[in-house]
N, C-alpha and C. Protein backbone atom coordinates (compact mmCIF):
# COMPACT_ATOMS: atom_id res chain seq x y z
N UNK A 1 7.34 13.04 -32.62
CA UNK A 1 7.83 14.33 -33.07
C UNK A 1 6.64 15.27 -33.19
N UNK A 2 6.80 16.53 -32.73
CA UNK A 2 5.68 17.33 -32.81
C UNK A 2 6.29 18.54 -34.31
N UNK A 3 5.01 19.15 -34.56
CA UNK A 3 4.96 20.25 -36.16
C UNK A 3 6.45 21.22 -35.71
N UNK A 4 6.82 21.01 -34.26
CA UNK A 4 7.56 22.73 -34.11
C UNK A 4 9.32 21.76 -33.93
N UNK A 5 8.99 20.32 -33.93
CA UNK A 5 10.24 20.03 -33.94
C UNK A 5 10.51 19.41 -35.39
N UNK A 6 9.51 19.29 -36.00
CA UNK A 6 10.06 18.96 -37.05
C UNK A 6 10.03 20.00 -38.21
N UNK A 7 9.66 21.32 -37.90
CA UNK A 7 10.12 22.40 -38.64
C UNK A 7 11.86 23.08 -37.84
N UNK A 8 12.08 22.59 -36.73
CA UNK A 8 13.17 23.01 -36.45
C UNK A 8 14.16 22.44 -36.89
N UNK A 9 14.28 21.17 -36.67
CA UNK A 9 15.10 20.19 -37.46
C UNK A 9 15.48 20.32 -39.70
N UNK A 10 14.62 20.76 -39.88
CA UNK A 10 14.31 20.80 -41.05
C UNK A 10 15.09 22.30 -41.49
N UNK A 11 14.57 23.23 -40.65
CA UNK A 11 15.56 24.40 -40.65
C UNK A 11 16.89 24.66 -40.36
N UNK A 12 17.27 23.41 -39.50
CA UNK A 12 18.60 23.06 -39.19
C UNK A 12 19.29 22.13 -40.44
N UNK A 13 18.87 21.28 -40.78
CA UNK A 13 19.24 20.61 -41.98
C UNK A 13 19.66 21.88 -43.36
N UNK A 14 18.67 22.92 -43.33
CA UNK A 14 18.99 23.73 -44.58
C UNK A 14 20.07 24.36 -43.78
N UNK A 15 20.43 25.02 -42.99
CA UNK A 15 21.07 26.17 -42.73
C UNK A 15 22.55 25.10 -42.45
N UNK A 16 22.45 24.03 -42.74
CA UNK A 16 23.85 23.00 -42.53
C UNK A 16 24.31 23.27 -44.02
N UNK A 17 23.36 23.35 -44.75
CA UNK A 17 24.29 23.73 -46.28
C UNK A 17 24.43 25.05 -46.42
N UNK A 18 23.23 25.54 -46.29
CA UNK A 18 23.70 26.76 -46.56
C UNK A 18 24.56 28.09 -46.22
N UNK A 19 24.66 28.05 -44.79
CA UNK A 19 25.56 29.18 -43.88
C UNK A 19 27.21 29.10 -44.02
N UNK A 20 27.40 27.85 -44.38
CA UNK A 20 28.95 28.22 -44.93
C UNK A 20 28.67 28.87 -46.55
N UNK A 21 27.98 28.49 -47.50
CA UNK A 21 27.95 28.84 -48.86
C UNK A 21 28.76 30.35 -49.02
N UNK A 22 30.10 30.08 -50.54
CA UNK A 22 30.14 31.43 -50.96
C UNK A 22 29.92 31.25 -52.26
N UNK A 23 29.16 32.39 -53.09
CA UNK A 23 28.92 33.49 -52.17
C UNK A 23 27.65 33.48 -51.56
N UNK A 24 27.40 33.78 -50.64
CA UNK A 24 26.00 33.70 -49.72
C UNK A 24 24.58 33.87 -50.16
N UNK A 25 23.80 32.81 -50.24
CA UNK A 25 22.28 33.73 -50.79
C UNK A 25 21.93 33.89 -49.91
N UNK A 26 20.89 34.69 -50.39
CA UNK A 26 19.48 35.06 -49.70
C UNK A 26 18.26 33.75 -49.59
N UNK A 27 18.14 33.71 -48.99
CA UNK A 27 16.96 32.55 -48.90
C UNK A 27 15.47 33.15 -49.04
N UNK A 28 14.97 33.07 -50.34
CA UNK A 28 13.62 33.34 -50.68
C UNK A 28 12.81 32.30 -50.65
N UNK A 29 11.69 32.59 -49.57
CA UNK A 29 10.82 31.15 -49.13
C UNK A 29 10.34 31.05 -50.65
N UNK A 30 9.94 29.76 -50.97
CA UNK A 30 9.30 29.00 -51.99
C UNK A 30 7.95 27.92 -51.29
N UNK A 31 8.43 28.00 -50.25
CA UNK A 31 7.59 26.92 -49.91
C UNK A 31 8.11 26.91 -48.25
N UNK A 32 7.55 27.81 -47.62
CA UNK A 32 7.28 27.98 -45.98
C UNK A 32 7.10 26.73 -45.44
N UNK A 33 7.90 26.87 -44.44
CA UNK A 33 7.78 25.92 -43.56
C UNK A 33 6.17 25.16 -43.18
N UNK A 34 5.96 23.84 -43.84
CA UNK A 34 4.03 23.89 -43.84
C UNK A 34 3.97 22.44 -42.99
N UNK A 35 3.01 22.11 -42.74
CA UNK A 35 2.27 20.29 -42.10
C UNK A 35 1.33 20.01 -42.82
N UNK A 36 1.49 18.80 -43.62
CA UNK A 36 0.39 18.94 -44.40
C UNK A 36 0.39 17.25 -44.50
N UNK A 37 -0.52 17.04 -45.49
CA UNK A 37 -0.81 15.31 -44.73
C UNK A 37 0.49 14.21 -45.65
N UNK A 38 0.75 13.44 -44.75
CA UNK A 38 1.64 12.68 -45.30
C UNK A 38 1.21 11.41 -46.63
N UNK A 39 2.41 12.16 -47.84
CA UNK A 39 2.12 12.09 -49.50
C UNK A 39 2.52 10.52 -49.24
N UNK A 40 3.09 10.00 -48.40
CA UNK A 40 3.19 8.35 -48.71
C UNK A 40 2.53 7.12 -48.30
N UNK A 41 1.07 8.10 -47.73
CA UNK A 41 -0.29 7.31 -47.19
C UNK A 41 -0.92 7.37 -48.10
N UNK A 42 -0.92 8.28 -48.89
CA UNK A 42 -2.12 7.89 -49.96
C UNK A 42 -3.50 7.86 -49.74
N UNK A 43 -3.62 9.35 -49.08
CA UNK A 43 -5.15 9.00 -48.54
C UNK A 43 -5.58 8.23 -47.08
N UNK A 44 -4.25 8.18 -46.56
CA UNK A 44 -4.57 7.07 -45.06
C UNK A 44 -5.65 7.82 -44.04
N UNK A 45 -6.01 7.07 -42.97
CA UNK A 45 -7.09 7.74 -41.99
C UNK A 45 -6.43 8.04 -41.11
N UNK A 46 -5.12 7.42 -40.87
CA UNK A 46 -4.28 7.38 -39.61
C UNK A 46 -3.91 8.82 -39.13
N UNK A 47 -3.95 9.84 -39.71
CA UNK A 47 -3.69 11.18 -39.23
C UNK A 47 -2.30 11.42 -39.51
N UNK A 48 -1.46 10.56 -40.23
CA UNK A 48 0.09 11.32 -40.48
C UNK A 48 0.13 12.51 -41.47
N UNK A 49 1.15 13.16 -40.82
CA UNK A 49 1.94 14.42 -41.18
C UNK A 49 3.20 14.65 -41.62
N UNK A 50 3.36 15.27 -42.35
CA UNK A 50 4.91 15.75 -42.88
C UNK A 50 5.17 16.81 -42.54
N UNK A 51 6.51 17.84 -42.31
CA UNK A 51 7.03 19.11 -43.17
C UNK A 51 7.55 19.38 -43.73
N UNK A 52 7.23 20.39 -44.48
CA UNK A 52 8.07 20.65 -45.72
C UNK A 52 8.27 21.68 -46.34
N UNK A 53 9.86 22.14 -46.54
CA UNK A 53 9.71 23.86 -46.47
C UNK A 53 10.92 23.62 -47.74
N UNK A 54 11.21 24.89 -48.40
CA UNK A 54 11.71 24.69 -49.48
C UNK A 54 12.03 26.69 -49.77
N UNK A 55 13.53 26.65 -50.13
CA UNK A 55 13.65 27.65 -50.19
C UNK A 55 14.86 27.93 -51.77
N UNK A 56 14.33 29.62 -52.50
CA UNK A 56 15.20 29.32 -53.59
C UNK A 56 16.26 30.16 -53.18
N UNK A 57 17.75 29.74 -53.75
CA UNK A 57 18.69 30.67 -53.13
C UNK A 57 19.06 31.51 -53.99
N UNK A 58 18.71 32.87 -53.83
CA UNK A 58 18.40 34.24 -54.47
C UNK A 58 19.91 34.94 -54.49
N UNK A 59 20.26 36.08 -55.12
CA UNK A 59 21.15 36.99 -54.86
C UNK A 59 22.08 36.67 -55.08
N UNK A 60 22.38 35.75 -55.64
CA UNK A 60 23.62 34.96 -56.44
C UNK A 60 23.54 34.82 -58.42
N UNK A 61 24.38 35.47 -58.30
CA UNK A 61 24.86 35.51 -59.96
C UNK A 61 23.93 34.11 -60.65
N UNK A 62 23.42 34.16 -61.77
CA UNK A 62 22.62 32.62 -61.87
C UNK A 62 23.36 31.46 -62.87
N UNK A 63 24.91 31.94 -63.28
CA UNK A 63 25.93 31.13 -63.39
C UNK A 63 26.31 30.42 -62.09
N UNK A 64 26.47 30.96 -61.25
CA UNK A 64 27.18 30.36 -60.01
C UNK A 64 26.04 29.67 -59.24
N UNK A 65 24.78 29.20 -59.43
CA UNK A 65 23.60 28.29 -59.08
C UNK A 65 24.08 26.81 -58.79
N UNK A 66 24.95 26.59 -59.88
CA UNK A 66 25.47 24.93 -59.72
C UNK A 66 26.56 24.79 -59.03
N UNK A 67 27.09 25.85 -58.20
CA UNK A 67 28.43 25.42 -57.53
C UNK A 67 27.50 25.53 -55.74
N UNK A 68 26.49 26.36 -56.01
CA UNK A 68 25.62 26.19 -54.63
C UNK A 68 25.23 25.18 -54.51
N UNK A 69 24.75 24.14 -55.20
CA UNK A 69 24.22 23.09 -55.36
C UNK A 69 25.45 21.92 -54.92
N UNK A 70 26.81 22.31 -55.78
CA UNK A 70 27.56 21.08 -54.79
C UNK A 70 28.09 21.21 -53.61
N UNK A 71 28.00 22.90 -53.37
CA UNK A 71 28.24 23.25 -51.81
C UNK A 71 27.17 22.66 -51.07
N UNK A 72 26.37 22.46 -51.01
CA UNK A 72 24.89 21.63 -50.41
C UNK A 72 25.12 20.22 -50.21
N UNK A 73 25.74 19.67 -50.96
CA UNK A 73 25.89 18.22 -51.51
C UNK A 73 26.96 18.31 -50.29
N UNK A 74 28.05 18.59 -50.66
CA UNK A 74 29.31 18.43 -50.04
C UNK A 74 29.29 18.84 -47.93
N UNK A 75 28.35 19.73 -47.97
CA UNK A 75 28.15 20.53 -46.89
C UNK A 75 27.74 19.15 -45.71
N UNK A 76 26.44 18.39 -46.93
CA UNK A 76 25.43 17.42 -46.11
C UNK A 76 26.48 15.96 -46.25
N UNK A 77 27.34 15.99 -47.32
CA UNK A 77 28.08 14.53 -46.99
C UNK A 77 28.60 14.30 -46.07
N UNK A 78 29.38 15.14 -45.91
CA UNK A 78 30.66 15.87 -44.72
C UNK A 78 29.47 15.51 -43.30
N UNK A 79 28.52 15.39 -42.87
CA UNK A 79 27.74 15.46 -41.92
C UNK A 79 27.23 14.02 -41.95
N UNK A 80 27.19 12.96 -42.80
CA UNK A 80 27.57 11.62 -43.08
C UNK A 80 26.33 11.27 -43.78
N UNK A 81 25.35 12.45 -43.76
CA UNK A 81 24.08 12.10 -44.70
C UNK A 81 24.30 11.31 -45.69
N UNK A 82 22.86 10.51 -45.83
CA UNK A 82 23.59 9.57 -47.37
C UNK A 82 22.81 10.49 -48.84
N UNK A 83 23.04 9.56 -49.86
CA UNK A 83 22.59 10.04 -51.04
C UNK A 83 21.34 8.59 -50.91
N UNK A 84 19.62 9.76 -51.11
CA UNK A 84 18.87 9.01 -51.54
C UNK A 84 19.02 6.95 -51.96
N UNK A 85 19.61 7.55 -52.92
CA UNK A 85 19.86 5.91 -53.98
C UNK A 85 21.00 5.91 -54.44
N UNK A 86 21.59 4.72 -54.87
CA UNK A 86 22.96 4.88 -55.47
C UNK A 86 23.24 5.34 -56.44
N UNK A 87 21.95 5.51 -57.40
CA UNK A 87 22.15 6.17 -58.66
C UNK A 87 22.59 7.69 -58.32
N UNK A 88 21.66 8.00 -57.38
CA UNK A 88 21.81 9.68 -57.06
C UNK A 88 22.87 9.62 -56.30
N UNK A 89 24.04 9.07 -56.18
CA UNK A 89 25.38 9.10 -55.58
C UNK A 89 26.33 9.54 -56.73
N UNK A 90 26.09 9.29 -58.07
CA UNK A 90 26.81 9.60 -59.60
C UNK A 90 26.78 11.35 -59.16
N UNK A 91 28.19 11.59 -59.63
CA UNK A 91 28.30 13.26 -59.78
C UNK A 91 27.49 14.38 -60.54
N UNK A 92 26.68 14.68 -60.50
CA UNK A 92 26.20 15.75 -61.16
C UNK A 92 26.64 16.60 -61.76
N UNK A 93 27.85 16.45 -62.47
CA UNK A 93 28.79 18.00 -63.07
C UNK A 93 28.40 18.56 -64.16
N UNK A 94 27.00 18.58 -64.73
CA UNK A 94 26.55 19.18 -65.81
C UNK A 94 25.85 20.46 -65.47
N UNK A 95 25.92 21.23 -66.66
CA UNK A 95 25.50 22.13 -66.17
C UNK A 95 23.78 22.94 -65.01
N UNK A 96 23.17 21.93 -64.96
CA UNK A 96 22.12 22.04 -64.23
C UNK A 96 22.02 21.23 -62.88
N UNK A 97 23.37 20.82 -62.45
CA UNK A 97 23.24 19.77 -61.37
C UNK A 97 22.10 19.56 -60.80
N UNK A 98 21.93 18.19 -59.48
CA UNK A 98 20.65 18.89 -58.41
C UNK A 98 21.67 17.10 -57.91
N UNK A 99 20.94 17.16 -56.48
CA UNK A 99 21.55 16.26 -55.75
C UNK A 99 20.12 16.12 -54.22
N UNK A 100 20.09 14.43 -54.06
CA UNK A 100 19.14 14.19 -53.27
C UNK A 100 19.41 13.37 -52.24
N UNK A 101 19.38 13.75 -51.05
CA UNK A 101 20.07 13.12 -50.05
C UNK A 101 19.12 12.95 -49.05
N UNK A 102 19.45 11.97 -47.84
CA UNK A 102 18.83 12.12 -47.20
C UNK A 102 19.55 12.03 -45.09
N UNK A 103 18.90 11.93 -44.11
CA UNK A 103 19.25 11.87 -42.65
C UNK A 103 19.30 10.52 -42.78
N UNK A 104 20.22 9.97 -42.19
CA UNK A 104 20.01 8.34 -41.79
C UNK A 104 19.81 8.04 -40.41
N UNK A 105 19.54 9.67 -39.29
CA UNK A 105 19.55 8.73 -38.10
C UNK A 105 18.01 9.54 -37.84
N UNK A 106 17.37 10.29 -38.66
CA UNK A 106 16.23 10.54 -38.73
C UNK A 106 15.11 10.69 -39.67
N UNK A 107 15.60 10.27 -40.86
CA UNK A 107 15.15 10.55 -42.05
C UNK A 107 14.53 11.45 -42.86
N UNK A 108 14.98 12.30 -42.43
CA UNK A 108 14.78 13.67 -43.40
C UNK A 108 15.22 14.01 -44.97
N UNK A 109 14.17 13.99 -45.39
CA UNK A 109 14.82 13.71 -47.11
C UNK A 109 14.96 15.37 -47.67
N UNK A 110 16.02 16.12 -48.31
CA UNK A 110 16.19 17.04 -48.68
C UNK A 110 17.26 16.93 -50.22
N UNK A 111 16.99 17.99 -50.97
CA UNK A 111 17.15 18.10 -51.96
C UNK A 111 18.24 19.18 -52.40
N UNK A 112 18.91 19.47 -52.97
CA UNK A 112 19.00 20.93 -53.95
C UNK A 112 19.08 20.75 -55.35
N UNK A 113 18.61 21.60 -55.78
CA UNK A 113 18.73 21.54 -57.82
C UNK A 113 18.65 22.87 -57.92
N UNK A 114 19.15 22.88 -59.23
CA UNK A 114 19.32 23.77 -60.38
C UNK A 114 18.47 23.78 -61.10
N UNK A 115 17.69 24.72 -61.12
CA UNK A 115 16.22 25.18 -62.66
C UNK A 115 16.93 26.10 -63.70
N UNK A 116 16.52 25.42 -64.38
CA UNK A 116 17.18 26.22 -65.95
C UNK A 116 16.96 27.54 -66.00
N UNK A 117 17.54 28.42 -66.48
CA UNK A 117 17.13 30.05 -66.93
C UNK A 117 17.26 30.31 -68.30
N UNK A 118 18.53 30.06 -68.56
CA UNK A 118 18.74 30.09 -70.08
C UNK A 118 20.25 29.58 -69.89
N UNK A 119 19.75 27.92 -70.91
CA UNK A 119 20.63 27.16 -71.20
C UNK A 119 21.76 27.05 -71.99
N UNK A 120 21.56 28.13 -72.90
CA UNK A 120 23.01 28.53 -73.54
C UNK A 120 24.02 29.11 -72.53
N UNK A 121 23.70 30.40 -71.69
CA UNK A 121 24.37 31.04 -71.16
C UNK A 121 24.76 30.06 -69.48
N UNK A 122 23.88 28.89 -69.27
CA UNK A 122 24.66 28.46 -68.04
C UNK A 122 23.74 28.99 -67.12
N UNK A 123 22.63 29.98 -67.07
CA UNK A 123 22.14 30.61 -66.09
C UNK A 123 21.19 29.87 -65.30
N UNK A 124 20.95 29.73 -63.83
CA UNK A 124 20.51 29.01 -63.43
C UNK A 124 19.58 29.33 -62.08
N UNK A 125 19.02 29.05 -61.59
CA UNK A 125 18.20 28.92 -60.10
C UNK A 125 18.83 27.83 -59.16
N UNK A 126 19.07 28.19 -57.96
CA UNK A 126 19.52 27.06 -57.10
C UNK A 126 18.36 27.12 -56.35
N UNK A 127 17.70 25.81 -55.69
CA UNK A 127 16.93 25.59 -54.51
C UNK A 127 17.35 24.69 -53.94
N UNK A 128 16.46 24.62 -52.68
CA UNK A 128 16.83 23.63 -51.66
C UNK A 128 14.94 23.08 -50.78
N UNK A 129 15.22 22.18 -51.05
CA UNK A 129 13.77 22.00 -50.48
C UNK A 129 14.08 20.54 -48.71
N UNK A 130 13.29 20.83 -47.79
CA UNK A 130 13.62 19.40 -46.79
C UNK A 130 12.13 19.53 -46.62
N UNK A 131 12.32 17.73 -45.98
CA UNK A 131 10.97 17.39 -45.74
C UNK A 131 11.47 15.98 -44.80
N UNK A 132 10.17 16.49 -43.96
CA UNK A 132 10.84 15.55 -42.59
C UNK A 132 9.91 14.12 -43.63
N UNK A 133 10.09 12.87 -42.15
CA UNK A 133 9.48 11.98 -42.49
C UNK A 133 8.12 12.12 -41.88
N UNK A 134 6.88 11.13 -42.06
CA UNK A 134 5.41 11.24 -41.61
C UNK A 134 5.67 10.96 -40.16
N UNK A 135 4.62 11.15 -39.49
CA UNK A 135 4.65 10.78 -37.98
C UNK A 135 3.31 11.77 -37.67
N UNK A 136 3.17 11.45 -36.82
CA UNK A 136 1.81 11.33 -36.15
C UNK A 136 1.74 12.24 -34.76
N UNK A 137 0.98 13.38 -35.03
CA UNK A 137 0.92 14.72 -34.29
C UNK A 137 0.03 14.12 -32.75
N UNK A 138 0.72 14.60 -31.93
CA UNK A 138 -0.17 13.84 -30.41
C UNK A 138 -0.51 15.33 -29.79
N UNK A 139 -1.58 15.76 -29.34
CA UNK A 139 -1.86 16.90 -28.85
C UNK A 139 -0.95 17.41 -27.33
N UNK A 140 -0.49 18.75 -27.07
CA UNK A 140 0.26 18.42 -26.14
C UNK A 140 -1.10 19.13 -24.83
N UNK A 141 -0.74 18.10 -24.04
CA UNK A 141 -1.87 18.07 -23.06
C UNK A 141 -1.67 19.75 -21.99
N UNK A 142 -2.57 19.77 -21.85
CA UNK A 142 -2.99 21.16 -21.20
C UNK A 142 -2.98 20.90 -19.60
N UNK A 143 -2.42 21.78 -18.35
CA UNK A 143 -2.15 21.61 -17.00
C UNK A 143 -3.61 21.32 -16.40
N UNK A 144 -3.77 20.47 -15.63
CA UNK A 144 -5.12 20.72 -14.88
C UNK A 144 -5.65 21.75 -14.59
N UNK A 145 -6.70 21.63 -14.50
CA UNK A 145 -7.29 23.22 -14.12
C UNK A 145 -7.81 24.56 -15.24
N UNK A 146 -7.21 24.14 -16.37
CA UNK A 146 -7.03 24.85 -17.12
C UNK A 146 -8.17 24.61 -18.11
């Protein structure tokens, strides 16, 4: 997998939850589409890479944050994605939901949650963050001559 397919894929994964969503946010980057070294080497030499882009969904009332959040959920089940772990398969119906799923035929792990605003009133932040899996960037070779 090269940086431009696995930011495409990753952009395809968000826009699977989000483009049906009502009512519609705005997608305010939080975290741009980036390559940066892969967090489950721990320091490896091997040269793996991740991406990982993460966006908050803006322009929506911040009561209605947690119903974006199971539109996300529901959007990515429906598409046969699994849930992370079985624990994170339990419903989230409190008021701050968040839900963590992942690709099973590529492994793309993506998220959405709810950040608190003010917990009396219900008010909330929805995000959505994806992040491919590590893999290993191969240069793409240049025509002879060149």
């Amino acid at each position: 997998m090269s940086d431009t397919q696995a930011i495409a894929r990753a952009e395809e994964i968000l826009h699977q939850a989000v483009d049906g969503m009502t009512p519609r946010p705005t997608l305010k980057a939080v975290r741009r589409a980036s390559v940066g070294p892969c967090l489950a080497d721990d320091e490896s030499e091997d040269g793996r890479v991740q991406v990982r882009l993460g966006y908050q969904l803006a322009g929506v009332p911040g009561a209605q944050a947690k119903d974006l959040v199971k539109q996300a959920r529901e959007a990515w089940r429906k598409r046969g994605y699994e849930f992370q772990s079985p624990d994170a398969a339990r419903d989230r119906t409190g008021p701050f939901p968040s839900v963590f799923m992942r690709t099973p035929s590529d492994d793309f792990w993506m998220d959405a949650t709810t950040g608190v605003v003010d917990r009396a009133s219900g008010e909330g932040l929805a995000a959505i963050t994806v992040t491919s899996p590590c893999f290993t960037t191969t240069p793409t070779p240049r025509p002879a001559g060149r």
